[in-house]
PDB file of N, CA and C in Angstrom:
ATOM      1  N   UNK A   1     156.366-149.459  63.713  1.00  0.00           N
ATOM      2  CA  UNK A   1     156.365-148.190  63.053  1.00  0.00           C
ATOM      3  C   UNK A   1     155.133-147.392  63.436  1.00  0.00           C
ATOM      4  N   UNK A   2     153.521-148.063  63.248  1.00  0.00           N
ATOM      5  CA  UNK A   2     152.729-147.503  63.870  1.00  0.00           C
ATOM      6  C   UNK A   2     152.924-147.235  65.485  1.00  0.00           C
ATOM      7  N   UNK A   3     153.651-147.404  65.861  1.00  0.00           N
ATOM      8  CA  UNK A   3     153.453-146.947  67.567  1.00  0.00           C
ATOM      9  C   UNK A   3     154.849-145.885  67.714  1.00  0.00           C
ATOM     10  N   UNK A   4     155.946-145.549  66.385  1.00  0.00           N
ATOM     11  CA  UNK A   4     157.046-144.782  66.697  1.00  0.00           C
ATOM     12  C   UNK A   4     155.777-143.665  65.874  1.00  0.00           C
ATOM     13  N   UNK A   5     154.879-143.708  65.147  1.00  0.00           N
ATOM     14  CA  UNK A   5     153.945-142.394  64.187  1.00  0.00           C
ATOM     15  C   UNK A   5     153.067-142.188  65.279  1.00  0.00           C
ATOM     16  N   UNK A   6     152.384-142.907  66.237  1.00  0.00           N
ATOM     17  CA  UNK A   6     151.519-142.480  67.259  1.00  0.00           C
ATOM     18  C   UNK A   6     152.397-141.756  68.236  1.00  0.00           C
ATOM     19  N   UNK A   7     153.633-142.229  68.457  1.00  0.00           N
ATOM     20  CA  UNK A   7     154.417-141.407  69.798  1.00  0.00           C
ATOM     21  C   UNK A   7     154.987-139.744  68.987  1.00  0.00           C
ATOM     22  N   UNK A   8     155.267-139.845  68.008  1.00  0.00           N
ATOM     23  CA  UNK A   8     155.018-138.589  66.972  1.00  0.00           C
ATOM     24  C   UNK A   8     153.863-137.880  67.201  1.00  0.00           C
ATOM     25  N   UNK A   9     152.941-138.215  66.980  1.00  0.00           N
ATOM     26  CA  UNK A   9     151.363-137.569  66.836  1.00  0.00           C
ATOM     27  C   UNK A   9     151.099-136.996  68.313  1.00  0.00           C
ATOM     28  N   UNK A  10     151.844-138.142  69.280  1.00  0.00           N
ATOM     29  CA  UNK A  10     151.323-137.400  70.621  1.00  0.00           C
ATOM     30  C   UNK A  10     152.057-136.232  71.154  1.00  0.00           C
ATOM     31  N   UNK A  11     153.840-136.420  70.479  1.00  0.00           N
ATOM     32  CA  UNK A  11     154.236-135.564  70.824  1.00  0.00           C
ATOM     33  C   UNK A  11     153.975-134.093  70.281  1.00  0.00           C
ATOM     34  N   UNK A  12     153.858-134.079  68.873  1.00  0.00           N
ATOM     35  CA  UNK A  12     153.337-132.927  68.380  1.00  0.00           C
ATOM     36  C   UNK A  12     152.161-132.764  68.923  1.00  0.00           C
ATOM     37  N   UNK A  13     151.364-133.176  69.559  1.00  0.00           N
ATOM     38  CA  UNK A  13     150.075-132.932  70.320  1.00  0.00           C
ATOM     39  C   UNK A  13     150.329-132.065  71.183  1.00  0.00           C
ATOM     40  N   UNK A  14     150.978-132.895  72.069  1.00  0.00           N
ATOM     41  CA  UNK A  14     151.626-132.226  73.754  1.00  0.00           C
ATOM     42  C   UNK A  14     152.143-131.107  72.892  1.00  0.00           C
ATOM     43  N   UNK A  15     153.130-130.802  72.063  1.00  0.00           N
ATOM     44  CA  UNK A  15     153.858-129.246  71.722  1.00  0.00           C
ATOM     45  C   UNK A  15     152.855-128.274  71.379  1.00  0.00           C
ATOM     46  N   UNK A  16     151.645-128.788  70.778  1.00  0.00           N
ATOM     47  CA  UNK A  16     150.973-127.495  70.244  1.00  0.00           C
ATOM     48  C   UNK A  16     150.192-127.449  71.601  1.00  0.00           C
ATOM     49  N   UNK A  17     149.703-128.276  72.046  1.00  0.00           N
ATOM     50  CA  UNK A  17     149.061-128.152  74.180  1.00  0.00           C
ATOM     51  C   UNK A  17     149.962-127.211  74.746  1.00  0.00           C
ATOM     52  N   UNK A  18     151.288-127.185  74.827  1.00  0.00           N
ATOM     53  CA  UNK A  18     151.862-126.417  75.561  1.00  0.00           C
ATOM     54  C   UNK A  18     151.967-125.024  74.626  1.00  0.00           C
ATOM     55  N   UNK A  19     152.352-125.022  73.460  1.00  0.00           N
ATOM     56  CA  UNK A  19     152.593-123.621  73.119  1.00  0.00           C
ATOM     57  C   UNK A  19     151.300-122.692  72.751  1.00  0.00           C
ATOM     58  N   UNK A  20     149.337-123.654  72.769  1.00  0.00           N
ATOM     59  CA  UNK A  20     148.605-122.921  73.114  1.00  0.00           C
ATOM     60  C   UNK A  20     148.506-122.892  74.672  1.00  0.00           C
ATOM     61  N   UNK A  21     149.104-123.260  75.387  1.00  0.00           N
ATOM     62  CA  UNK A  21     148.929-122.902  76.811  1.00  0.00           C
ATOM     63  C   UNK A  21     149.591-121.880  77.227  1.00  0.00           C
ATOM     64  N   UNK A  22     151.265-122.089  76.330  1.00  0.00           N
ATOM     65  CA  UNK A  22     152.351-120.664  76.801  1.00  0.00           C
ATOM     66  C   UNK A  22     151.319-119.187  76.286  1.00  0.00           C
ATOM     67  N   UNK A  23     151.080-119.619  75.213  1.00  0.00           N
ATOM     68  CA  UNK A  23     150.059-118.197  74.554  1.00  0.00           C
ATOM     69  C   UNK A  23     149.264-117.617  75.641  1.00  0.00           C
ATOM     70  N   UNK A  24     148.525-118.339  75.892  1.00  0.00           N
ATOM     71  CA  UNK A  24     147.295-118.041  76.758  1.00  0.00           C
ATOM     72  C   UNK A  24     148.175-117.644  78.036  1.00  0.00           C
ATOM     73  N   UNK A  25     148.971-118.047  78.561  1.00  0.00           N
ATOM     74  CA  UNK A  25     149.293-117.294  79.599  1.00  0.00           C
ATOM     75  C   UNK A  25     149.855-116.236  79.314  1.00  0.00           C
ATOM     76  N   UNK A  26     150.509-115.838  78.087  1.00  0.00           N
ATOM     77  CA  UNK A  26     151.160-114.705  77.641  1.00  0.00           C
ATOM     78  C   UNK A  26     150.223-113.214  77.484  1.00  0.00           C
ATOM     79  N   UNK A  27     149.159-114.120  76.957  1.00  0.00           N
ATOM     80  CA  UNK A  27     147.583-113.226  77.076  1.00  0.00           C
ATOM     81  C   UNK A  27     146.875-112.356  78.067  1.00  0.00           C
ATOM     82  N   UNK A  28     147.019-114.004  79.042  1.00  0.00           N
ATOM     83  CA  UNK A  28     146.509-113.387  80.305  1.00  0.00           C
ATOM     84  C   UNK A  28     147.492-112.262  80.963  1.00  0.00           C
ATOM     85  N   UNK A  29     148.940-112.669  80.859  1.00  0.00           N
ATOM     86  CA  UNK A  29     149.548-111.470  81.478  1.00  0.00           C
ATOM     87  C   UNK A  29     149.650-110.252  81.139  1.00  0.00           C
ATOM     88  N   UNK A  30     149.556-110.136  79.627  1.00  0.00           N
ATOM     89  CA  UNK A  30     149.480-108.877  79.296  1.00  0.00           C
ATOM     90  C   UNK A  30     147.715-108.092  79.629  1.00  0.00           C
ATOM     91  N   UNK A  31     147.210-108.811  79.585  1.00  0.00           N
ATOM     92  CA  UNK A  31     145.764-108.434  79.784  1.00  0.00           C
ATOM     93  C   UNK A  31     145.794-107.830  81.290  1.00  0.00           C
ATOM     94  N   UNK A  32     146.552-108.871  82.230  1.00  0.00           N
ATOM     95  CA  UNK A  32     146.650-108.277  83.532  1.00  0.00           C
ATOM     96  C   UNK A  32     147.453-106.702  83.968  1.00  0.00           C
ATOM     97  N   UNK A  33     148.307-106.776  82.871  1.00  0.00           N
ATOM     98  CA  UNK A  33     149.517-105.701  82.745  1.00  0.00           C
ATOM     99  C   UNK A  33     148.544-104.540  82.554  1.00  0.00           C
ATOM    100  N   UNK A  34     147.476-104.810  81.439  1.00  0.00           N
ATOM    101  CA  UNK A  34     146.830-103.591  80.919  1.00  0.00           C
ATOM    102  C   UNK A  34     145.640-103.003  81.877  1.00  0.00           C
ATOM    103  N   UNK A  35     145.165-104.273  82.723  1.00  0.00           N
ATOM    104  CA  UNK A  35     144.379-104.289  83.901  1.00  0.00           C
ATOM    105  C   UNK A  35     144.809-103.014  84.952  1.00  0.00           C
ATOM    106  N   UNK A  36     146.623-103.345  85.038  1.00  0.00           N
ATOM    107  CA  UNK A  36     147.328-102.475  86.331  1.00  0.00           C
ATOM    108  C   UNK A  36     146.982-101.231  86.117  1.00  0.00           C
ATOM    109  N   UNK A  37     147.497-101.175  84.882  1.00  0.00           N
ATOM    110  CA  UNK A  37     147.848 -99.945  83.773  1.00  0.00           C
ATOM    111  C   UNK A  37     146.240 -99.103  84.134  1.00  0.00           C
ATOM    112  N   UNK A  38     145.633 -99.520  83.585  1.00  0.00           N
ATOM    113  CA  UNK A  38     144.096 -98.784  83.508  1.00  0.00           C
ATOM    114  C   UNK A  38     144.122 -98.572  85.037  1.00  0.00           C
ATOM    115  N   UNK A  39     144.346 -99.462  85.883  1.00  0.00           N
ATOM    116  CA  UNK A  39     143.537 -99.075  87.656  1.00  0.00           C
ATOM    117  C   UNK A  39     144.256 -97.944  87.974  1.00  0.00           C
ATOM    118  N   UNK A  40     145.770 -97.745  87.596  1.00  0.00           N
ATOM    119  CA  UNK A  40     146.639 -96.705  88.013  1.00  0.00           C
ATOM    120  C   UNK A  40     146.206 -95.141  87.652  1.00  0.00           C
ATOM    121  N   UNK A  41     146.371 -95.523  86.042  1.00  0.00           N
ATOM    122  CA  UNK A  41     145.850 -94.603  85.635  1.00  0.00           C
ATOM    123  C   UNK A  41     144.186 -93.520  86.421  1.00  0.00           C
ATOM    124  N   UNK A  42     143.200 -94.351  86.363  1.00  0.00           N
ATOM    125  CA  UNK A  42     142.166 -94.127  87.337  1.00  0.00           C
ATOM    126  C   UNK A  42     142.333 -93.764  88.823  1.00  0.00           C
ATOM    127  N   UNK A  43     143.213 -94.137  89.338  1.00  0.00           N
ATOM    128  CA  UNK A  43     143.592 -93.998  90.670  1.00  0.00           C
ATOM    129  C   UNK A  43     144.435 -92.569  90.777  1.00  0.00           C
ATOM    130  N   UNK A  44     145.329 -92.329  89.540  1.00  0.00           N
ATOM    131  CA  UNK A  44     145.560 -91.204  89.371  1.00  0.00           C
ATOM    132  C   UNK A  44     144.680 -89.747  89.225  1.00  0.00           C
ATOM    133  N   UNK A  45     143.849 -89.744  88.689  1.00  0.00           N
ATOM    134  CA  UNK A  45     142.796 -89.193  88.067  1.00  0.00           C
ATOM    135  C   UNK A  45     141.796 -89.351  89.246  1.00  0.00           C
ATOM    136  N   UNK A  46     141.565 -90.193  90.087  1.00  0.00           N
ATOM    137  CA  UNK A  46     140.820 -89.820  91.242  1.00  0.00           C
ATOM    138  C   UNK A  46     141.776 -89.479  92.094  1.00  0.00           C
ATOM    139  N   UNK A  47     142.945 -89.139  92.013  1.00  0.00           N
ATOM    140  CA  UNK A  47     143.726 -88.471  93.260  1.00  0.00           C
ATOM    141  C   UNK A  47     143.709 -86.745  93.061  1.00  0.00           C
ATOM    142  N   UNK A  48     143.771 -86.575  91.570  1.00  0.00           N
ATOM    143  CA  UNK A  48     143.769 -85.207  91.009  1.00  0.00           C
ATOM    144  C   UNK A  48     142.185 -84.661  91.140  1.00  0.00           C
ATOM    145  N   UNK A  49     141.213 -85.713  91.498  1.00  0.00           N
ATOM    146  CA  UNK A  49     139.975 -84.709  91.094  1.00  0.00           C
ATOM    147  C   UNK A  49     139.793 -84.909  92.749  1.00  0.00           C
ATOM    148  N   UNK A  50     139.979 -85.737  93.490  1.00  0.00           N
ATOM    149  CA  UNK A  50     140.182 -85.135  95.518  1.00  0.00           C
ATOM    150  C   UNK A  50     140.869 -83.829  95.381  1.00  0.00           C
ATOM    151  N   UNK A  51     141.779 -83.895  94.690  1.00  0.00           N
ATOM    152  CA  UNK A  51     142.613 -82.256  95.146  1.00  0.00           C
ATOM    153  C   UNK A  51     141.733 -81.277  94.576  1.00  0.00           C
ATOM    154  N   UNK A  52     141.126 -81.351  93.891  1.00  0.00           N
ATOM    155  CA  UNK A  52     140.140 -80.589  92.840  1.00  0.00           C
ATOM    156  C   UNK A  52     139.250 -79.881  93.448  1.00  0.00           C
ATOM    157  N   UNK A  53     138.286 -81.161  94.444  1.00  0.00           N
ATOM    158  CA  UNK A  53     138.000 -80.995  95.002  1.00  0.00           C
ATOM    159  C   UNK A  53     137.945 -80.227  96.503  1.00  0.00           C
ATOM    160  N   UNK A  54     139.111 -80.848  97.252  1.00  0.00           N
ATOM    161  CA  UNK A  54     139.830 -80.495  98.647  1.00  0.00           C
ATOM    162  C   UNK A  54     139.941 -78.568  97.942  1.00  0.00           C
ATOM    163  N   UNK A  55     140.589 -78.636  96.851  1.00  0.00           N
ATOM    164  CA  UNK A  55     140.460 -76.778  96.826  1.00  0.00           C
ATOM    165  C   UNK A  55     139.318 -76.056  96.005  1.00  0.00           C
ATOM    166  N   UNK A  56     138.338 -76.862  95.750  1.00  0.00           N
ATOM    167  CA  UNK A  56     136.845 -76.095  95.781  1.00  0.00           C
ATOM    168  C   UNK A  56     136.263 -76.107  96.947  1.00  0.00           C
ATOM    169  N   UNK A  57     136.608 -76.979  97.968  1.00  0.00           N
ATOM    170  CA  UNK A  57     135.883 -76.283  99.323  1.00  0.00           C
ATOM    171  C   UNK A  57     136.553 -75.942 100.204  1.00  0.00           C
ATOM    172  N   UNK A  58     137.880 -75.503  99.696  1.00  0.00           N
ATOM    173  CA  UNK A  58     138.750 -74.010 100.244  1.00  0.00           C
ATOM    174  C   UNK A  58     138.306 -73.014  99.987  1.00  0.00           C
ATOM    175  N   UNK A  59     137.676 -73.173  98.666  1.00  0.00           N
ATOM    176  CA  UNK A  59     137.055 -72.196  97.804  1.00  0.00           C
ATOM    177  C   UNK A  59     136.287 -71.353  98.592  1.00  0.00           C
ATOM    178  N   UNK A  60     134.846 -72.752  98.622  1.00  0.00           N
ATOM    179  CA  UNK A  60     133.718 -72.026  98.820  1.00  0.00           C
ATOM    180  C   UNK A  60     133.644 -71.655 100.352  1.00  0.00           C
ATOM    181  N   UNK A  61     134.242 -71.990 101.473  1.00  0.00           N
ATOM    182  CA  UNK A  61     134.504 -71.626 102.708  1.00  0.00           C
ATOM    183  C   UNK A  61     134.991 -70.277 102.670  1.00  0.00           C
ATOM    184  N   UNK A  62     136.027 -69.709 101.808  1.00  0.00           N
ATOM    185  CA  UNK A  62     137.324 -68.496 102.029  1.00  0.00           C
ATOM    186  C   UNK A  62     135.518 -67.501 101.297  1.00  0.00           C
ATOM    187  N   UNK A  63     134.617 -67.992 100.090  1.00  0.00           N
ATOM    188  CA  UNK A  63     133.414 -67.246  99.605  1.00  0.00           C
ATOM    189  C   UNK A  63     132.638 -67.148 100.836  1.00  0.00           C
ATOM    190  N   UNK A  64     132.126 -68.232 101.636  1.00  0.00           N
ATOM    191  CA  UNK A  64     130.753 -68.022 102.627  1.00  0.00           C
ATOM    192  C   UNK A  64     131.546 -67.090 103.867  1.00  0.00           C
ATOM    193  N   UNK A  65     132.959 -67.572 103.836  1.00  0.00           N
ATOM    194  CA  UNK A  65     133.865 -66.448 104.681  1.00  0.00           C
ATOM    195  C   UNK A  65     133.078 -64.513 104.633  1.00  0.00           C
ATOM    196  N   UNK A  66     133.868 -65.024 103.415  1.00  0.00           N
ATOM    197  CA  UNK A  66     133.419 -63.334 102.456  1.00  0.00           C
ATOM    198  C   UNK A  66     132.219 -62.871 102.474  1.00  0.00           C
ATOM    199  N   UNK A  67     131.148 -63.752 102.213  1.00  0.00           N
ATOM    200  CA  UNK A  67     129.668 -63.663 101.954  1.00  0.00           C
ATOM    201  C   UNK A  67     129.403 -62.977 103.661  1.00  0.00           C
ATOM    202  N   UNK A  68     129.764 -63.991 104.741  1.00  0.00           N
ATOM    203  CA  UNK A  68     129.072 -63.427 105.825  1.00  0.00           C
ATOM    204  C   UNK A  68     129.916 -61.675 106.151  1.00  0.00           C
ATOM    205  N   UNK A  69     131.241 -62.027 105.992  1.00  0.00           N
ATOM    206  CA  UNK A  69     131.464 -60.457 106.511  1.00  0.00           C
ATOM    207  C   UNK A  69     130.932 -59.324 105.632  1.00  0.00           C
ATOM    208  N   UNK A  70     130.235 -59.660 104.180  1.00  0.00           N
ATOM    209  CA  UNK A  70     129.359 -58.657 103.728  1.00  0.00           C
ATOM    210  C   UNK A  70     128.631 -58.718 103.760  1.00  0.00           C
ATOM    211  N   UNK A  71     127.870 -59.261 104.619  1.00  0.00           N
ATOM    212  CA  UNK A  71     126.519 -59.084 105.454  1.00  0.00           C
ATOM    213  C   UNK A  71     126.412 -58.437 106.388  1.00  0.00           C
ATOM    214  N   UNK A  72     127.401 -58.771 107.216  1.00  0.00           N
ATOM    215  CA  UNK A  72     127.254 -58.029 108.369  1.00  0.00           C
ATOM    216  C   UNK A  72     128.212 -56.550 108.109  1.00  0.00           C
ATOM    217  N   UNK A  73     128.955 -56.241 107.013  1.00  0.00           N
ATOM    218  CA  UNK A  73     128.671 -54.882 106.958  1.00  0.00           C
ATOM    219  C   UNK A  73     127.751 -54.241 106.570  1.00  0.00           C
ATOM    220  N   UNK A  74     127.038 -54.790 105.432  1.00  0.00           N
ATOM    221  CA  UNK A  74     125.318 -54.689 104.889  1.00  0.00           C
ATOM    222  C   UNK A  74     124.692 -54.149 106.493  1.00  0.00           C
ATOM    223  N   UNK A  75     124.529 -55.127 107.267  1.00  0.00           N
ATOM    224  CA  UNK A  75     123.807 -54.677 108.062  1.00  0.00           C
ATOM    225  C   UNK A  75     123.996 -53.872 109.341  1.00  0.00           C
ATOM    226  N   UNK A  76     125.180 -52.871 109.445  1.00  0.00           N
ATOM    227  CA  UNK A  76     126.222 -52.024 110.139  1.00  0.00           C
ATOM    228  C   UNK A  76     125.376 -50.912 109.295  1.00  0.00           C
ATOM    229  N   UNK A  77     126.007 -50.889 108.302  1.00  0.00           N
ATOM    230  CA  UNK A  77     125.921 -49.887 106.863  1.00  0.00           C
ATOM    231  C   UNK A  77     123.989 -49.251 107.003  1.00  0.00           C
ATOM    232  N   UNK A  78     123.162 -50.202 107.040  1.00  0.00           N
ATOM    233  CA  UNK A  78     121.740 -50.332 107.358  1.00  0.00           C
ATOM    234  C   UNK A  78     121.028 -49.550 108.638  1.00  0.00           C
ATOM    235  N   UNK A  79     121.995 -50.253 109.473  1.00  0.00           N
ATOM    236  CA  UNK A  79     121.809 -49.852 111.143  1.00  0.00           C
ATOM    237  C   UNK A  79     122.104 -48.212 111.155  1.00  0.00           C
ATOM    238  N   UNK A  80     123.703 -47.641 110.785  1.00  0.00           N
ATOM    239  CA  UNK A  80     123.945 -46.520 110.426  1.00  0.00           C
ATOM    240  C   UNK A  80     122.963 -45.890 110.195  1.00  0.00           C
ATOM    241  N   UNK A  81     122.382 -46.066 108.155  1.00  0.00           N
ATOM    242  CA  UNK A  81     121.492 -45.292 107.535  1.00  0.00           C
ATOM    243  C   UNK A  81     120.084 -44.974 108.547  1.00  0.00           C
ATOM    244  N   UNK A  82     119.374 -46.228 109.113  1.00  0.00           N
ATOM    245  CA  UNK A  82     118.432 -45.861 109.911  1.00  0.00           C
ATOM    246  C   UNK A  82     118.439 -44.772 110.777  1.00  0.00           C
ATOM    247  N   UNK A  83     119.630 -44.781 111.423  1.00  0.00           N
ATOM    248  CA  UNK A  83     119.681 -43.925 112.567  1.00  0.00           C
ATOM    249  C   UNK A  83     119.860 -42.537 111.920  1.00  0.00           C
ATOM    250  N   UNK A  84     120.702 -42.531 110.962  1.00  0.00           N
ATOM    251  CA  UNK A  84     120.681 -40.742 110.661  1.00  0.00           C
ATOM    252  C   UNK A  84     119.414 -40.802 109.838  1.00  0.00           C
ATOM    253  N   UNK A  85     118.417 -41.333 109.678  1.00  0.00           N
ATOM    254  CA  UNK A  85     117.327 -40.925 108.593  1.00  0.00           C
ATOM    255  C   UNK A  85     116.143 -40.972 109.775  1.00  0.00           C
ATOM    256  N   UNK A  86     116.358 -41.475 111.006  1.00  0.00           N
ATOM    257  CA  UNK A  86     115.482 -40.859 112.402  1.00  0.00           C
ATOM    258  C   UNK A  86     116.196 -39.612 112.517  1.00  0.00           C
ATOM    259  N   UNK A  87     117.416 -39.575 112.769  1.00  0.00           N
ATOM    260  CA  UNK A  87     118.057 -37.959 113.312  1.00  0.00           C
ATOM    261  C   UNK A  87     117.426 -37.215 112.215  1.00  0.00           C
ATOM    262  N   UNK A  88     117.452 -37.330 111.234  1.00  0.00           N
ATOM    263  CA  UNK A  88     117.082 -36.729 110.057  1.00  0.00           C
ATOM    264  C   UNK A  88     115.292 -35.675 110.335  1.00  0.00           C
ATOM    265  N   UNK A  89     114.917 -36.993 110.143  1.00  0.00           N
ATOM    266  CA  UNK A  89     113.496 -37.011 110.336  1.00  0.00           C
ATOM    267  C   UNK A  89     113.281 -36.206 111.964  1.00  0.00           C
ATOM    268  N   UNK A  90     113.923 -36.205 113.147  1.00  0.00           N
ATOM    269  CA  UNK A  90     113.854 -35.810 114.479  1.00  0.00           C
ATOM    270  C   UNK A  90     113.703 -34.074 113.750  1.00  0.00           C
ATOM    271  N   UNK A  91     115.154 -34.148 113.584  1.00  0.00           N
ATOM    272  CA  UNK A  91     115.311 -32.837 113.445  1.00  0.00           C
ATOM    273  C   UNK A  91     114.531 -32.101 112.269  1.00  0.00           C
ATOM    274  N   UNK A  92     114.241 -32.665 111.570  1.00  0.00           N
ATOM    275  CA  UNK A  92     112.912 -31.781 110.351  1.00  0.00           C
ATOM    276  C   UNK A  92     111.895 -31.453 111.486  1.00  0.00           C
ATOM    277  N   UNK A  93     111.308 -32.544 112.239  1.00  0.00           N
ATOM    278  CA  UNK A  93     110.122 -32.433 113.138  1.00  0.00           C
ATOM    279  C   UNK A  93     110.386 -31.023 114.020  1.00  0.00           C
ATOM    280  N   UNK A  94     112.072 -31.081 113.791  1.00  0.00           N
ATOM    281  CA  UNK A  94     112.033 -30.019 115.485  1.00  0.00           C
ATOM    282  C   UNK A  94     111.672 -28.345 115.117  1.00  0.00           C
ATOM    283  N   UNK A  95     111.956 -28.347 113.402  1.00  0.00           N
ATOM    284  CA  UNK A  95     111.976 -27.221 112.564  1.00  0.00           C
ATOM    285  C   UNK A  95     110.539 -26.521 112.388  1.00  0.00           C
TER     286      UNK A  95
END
């Protein structure tokens, strides 16, 4: 009888061994699931802030675009004024 209560004891042993083992793997997988979950998510969110990016320095290219051709009308516009404010000045002198 003591050795049919020990083969009892071991077996309920082994059952709760395995069903804290099924747990724990049940754990780990969901933990891994939530692992995917989060990297995706992040991977998403760094795909949206590249594009974010990729069209802020569409941005600022189409601006330094802009910036230089109003410079160099600035300095058309400049070149102009000089010259009629010599003609200017010529012709006061010639008076």
């Amino acid at each position: 009888m003591s050795s049919n209560s020990n083969t009892t004891a071991t077996m309920d042993s082994i059952k709760k061994k395995m069903q804290s083992m099924k747990t724990e793997k049940d754990n780990g997988i969901e933990r891994a699931e939530q692992a995917e979950q989060a990297q995706k998510d992040l991977e998403d969110k760094l795909k949206v802030s590249e594009e974010e990016s990729n069209s802020l320095q569409k941005k600022i290219q189409q601006i330094e675009a802009e910036l230089d051709a109003a410079q160099e009308q600035l300095a058309e516009a400049n070149a102009k004024l000089e010259a009629k404010e010599k003609a200017a000045t010529d012709v006061s002198l010639l008076n």
